[in-house]
C-alpha atoms as a PDB file:
ATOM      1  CA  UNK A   1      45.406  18.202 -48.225  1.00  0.00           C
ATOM      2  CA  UNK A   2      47.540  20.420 -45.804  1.00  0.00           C
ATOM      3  CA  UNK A   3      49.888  22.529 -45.345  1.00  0.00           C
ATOM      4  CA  UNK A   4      53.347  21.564 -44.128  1.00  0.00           C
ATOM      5  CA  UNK A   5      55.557  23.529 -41.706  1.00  0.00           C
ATOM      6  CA  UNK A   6      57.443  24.943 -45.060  1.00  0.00           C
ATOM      7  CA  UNK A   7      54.593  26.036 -46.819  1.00  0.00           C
ATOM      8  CA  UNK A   8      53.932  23.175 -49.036  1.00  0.00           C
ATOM      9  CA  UNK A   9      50.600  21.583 -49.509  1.00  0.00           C
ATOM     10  CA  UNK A  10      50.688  18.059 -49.503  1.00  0.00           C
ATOM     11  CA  UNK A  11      48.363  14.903 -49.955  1.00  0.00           C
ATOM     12  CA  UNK A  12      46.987  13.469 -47.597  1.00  0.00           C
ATOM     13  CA  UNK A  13      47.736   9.345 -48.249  1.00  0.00           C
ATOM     14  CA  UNK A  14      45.348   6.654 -48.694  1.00  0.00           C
ATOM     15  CA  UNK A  15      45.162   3.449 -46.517  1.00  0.00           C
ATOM     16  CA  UNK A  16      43.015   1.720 -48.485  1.00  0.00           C
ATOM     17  CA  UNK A  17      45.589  -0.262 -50.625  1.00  0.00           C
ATOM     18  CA  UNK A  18      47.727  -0.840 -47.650  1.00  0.00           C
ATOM     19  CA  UNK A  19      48.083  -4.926 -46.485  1.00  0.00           C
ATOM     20  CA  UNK A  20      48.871  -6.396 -43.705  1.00  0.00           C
ATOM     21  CA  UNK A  21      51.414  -9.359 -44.294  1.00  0.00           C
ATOM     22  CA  UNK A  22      50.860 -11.847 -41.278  1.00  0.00           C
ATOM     23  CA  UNK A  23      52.711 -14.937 -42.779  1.00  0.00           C
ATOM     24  CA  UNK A  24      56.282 -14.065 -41.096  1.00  0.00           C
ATOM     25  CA  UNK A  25      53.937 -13.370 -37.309  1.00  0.00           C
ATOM     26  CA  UNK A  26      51.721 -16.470 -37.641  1.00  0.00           C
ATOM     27  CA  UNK A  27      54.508 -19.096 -38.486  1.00  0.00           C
ATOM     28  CA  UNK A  28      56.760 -17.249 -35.323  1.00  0.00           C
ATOM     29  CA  UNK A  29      53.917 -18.154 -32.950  1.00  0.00           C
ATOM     30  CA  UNK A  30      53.430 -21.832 -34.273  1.00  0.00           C
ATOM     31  CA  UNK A  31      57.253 -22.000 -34.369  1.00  0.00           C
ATOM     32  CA  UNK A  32      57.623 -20.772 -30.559  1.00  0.00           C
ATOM     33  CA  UNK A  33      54.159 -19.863 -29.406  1.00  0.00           C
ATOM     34  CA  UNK A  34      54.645 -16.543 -29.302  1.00  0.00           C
ATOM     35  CA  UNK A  35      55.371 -13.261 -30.617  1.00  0.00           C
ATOM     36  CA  UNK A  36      56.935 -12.129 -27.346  1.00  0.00           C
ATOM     37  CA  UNK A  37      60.051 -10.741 -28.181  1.00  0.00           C
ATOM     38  CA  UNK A  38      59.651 -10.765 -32.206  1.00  0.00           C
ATOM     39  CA  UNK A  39      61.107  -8.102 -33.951  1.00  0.00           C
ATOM     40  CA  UNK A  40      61.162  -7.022 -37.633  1.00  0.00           C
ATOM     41  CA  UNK A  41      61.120  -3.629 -39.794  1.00  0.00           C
ATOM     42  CA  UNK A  42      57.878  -1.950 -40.756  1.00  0.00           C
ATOM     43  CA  UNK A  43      57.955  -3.238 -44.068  1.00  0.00           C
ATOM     44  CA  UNK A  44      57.813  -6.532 -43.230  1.00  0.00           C
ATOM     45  CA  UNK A  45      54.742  -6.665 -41.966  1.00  0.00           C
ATOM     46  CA  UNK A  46      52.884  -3.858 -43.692  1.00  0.00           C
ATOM     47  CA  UNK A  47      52.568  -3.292 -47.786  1.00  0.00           C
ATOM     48  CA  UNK A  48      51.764   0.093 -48.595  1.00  0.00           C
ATOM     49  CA  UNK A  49      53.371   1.400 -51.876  1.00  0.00           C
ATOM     50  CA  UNK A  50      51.962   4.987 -51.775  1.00  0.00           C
ATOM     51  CA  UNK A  51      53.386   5.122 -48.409  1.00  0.00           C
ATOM     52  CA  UNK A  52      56.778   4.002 -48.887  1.00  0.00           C
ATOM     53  CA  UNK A  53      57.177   5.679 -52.453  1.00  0.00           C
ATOM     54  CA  UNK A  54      57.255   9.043 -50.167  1.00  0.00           C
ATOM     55  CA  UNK A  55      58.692   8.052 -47.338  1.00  0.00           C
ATOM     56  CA  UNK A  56      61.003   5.127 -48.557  1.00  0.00           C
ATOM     57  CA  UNK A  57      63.015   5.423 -45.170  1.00  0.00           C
ATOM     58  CA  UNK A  58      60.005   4.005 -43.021  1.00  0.00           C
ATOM     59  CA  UNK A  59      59.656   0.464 -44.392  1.00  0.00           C
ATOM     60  CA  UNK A  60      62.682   0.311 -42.290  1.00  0.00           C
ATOM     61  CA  UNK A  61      61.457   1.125 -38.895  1.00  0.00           C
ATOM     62  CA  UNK A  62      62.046  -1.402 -36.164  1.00  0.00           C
ATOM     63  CA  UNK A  63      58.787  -2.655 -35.256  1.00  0.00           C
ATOM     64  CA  UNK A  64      59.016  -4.712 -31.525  1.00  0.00           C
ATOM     65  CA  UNK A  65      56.412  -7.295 -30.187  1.00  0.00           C
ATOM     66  CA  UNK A  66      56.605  -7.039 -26.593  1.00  0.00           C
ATOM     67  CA  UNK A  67      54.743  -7.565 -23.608  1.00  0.00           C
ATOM     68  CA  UNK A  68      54.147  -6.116 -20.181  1.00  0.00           C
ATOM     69  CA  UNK A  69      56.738  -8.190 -18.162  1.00  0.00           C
ATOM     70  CA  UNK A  70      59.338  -6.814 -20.526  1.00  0.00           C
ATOM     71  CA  UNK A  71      58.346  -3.634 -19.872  1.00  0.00           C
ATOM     72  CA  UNK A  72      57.783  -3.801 -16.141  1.00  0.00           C
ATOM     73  CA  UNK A  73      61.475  -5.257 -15.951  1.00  0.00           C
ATOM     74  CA  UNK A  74      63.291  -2.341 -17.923  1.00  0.00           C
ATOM     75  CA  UNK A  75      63.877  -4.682 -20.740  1.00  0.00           C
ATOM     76  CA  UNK A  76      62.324  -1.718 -23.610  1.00  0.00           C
ATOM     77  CA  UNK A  77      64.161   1.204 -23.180  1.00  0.00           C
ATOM     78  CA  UNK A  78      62.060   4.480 -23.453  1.00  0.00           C
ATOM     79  CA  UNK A  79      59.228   2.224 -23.002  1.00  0.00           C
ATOM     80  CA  UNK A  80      56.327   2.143 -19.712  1.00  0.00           C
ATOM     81  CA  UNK A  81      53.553   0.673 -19.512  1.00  0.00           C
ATOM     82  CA  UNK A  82      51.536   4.337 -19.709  1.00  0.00           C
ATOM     83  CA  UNK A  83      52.875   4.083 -23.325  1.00  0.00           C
ATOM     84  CA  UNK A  84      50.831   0.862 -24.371  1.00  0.00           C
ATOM     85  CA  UNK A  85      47.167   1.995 -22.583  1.00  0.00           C
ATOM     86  CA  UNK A  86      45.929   1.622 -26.279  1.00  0.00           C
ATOM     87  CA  UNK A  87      47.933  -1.320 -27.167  1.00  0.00           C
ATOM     88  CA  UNK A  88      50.771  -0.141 -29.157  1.00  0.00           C
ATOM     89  CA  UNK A  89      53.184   2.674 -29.191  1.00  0.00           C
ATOM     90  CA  UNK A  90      55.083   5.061 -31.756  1.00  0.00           C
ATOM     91  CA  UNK A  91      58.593   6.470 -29.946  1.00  0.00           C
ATOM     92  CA  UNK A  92      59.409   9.579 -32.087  1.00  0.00           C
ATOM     93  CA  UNK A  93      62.545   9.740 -30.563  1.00  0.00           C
ATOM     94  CA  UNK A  94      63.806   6.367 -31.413  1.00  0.00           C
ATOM     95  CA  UNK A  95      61.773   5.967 -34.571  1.00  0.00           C
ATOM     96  CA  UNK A  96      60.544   3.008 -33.562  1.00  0.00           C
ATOM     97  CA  UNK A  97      56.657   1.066 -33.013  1.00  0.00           C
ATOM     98  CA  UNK A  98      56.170  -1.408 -30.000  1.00  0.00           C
ATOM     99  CA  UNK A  99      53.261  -3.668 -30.068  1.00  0.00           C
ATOM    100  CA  UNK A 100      51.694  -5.278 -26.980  1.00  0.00           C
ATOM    101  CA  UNK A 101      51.256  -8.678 -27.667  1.00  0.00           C
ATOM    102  CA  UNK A 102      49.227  -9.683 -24.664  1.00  0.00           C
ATOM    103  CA  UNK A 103      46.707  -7.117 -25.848  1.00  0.00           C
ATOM    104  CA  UNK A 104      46.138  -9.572 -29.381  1.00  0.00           C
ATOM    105  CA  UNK A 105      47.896 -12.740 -28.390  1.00  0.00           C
ATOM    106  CA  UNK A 106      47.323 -12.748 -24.406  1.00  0.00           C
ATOM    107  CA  UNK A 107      45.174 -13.091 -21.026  1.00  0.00           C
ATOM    108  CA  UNK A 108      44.003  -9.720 -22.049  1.00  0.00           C
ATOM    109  CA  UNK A 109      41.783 -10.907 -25.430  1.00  0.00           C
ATOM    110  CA  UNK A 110      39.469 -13.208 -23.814  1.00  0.00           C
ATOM    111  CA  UNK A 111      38.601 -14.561 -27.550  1.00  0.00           C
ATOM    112  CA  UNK A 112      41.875 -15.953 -27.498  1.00  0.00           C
ATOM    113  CA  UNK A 113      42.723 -19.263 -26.068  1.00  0.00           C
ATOM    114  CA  UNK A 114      46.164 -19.864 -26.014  1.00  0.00           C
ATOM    115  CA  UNK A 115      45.762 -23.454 -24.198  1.00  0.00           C
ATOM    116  CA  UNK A 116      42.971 -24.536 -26.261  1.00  0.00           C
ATOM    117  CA  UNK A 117      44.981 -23.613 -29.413  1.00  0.00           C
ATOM    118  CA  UNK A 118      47.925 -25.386 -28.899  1.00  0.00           C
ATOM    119  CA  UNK A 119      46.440 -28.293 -27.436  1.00  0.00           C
ATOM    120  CA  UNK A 120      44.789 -28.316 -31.010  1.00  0.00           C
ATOM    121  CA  UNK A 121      47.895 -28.025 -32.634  1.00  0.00           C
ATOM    122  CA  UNK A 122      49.792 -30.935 -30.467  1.00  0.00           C
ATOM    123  CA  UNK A 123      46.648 -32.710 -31.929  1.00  0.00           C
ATOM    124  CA  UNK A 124      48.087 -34.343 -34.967  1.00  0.00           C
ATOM    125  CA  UNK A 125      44.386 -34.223 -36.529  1.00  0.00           C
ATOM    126  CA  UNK A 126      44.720 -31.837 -39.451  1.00  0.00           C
ATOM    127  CA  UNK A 127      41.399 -29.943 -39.053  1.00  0.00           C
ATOM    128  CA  UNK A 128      42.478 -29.518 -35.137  1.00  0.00           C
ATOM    129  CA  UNK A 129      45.523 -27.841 -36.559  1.00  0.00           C
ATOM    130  CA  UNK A 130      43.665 -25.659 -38.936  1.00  0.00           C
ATOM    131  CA  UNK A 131      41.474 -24.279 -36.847  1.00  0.00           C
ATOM    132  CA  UNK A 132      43.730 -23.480 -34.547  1.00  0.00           C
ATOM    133  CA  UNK A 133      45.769 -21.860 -37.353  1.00  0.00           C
ATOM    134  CA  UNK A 134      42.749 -19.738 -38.405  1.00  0.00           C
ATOM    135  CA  UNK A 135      42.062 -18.688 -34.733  1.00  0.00           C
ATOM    136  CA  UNK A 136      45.720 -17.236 -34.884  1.00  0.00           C
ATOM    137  CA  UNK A 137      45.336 -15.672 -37.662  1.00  0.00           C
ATOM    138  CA  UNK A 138      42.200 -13.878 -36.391  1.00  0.00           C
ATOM    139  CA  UNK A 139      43.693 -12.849 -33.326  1.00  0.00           C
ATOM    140  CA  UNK A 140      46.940 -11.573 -35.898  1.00  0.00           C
ATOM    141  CA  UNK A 141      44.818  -9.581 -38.112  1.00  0.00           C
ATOM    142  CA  UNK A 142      43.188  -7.322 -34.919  1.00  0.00           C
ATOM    143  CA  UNK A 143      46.476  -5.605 -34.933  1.00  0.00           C
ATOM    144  CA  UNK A 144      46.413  -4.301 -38.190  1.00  0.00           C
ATOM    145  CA  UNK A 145      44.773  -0.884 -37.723  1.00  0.00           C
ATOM    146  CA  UNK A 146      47.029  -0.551 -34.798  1.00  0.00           C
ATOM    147  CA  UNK A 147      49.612  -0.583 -36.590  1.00  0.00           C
ATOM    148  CA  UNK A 148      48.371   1.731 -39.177  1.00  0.00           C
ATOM    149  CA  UNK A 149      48.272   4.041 -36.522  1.00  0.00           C
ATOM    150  CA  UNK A 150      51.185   4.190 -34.790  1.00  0.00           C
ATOM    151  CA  UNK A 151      52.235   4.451 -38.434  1.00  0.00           C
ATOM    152  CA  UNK A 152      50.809   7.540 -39.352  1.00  0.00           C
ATOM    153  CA  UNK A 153      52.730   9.158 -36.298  1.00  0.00           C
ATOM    154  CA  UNK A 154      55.883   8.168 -37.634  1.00  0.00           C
ATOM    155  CA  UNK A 155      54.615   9.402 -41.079  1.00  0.00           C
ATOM    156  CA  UNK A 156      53.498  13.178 -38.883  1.00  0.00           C
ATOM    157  CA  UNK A 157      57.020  12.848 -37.415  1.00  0.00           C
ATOM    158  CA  UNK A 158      58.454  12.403 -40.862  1.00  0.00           C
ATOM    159  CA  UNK A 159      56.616  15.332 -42.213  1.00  0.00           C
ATOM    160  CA  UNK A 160      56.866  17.456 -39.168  1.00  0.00           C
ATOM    161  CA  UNK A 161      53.586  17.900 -38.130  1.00  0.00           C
ATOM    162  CA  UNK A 162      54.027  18.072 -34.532  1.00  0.00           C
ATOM    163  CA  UNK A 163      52.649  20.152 -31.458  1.00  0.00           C
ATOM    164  CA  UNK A 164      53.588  20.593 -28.135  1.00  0.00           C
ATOM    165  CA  UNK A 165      52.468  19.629 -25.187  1.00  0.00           C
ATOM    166  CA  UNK A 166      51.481  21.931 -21.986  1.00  0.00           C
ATOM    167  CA  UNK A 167      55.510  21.455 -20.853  1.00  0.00           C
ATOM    168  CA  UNK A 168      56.574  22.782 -24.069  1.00  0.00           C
ATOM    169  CA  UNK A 169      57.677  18.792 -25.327  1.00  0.00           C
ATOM    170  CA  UNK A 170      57.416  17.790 -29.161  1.00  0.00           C
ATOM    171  CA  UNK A 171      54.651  15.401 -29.180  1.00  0.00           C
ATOM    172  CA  UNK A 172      52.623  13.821 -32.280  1.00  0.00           C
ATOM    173  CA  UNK A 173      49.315  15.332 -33.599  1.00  0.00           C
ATOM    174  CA  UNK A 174      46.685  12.804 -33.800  1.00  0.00           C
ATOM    175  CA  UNK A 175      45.622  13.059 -37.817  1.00  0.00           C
ATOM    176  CA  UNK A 176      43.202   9.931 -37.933  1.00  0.00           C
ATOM    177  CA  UNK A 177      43.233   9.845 -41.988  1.00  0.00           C
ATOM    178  CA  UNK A 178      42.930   6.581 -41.857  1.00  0.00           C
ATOM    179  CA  UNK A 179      39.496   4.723 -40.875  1.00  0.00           C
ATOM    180  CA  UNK A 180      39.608   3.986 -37.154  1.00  0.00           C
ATOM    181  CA  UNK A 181      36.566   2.145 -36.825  1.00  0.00           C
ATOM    182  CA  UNK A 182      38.662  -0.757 -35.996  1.00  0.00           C
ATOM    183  CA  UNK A 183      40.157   0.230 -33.060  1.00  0.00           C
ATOM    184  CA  UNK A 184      37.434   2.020 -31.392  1.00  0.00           C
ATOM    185  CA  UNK A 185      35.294  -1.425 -31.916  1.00  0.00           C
ATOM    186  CA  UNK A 186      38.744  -3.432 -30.478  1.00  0.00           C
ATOM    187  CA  UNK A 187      39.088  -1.046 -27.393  1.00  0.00           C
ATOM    188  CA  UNK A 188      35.014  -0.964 -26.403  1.00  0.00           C
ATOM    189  CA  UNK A 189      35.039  -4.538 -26.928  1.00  0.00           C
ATOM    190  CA  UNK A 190      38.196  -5.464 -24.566  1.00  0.00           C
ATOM    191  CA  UNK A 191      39.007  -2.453 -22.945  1.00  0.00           C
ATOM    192  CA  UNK A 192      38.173  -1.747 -18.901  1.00  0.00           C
ATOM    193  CA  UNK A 193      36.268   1.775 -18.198  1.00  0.00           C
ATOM    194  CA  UNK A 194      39.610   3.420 -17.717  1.00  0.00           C
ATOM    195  CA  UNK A 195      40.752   2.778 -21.211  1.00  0.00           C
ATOM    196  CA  UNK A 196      37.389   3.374 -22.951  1.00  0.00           C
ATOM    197  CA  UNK A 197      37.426   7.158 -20.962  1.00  0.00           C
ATOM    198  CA  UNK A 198      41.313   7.957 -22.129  1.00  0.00           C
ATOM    199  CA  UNK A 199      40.188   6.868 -25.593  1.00  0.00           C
ATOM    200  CA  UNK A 200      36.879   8.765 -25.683  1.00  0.00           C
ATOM    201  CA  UNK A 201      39.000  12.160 -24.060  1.00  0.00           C
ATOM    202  CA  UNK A 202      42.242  11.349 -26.933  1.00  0.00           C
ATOM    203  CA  UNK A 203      41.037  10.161 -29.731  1.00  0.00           C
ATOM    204  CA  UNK A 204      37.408  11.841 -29.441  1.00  0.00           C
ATOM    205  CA  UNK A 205      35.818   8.702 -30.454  1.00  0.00           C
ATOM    206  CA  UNK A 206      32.036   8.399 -29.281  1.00  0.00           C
ATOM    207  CA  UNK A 207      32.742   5.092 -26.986  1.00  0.00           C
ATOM    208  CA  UNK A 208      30.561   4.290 -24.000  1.00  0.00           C
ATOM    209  CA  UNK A 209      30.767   1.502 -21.408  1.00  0.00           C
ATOM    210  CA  UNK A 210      27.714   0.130 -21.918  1.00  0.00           C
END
């Protein structure tokens, strides 16, 4: 429970029912090979009934699969590439999430072989094509908790639990109701020293390098 800004105490909500809906992300990247550019609403992608029985206005928040040479080029407005060090980003301002698909679907997950998979798929031999269907999948499903996340700042923004920063800006309170696990095991596992350290300092996770 907590309080919110108007005196009301209110539940906290429950991710454990949520689901994450790939079907509509894996058939874009067999249908073009990528999810570069792919954009949909919130809910989509993510099934979460508690969620949107309070906050009905969220399953409609743009949710934009991009990637750093759209950023770099000025191509995501309100968007730099400071904003994706963890992968994905919540703009409060625009009410929108931005993924970064070379973070899942990229050079940067070296489990994923984007060659090697679509040379499968070019294969014509149907277990070729499976796995290489599964190994999308996979690489799909590690942005789930992601996502969860940069939800629950738009659900903080919703609610108006916000702080501000040392310049006196709005910013989003990091509330990590939801289990993490996921994405301190994602960012240890792929991320350089830099990122591991701006994790450990943000999100007070006990990561190491080692």
């Amino acid at each position: 429970m907590y309080r919110s800004p108007d005196g009301r105490w209110i539940q906290e909500l429950s991710d454990n029912n949520a689901k994450f809906d790939t079907n509509k992300l894996t058939d874009e990247m067999l249908n073009t090979g990528s999810l570069s550019g792919y954009n949909c609403v919130l809910g989509d992608i993510l099934k979460h009934k508690d969620l949107y029985e309070r906050h009905p206005e969220l399953k409609n928040i743009p949710v934009h699969f991009i990637d750093r040479n759209m950023v770099e080029n000025g191509e995501i407005e309100g968007v730099t590439v400071d904003d994706l060090t963890f992968a994905a980003a919540y703009d409060h301002k625009t009410k929108q999430i931005f993924i970064d698909v070379d973070e899942f679907l990229g050079d940067k997950n070296p489990f994923f072989d984007s060659i090697g998979i679509f040379e499968k798929l070019e294969s014509g031999e149907k277990e070729q094509i499976q796995e290489a269907i599964n190994e999308i999948n996979e690489a799909v499903d590690e942005i789930f908790p992601f996502l969860l996340h940069e939800t629950q700042h738009a659900v903080q923004h919703a609610e108006g639990r916000l702080h501000h920063d040392k310049n006196g800006n709005k910013i989003i309170s990091l509330i990590l109701h939801s289990d993490l696990k996921k994405v301190y095991q994602y960012i240890k596992r792929n991320g350089d020293a830099k990122t591991i350290a701006l994790a450990q300092k943000e999100l007070k996770s006990p990561l190491s390098t080692s």
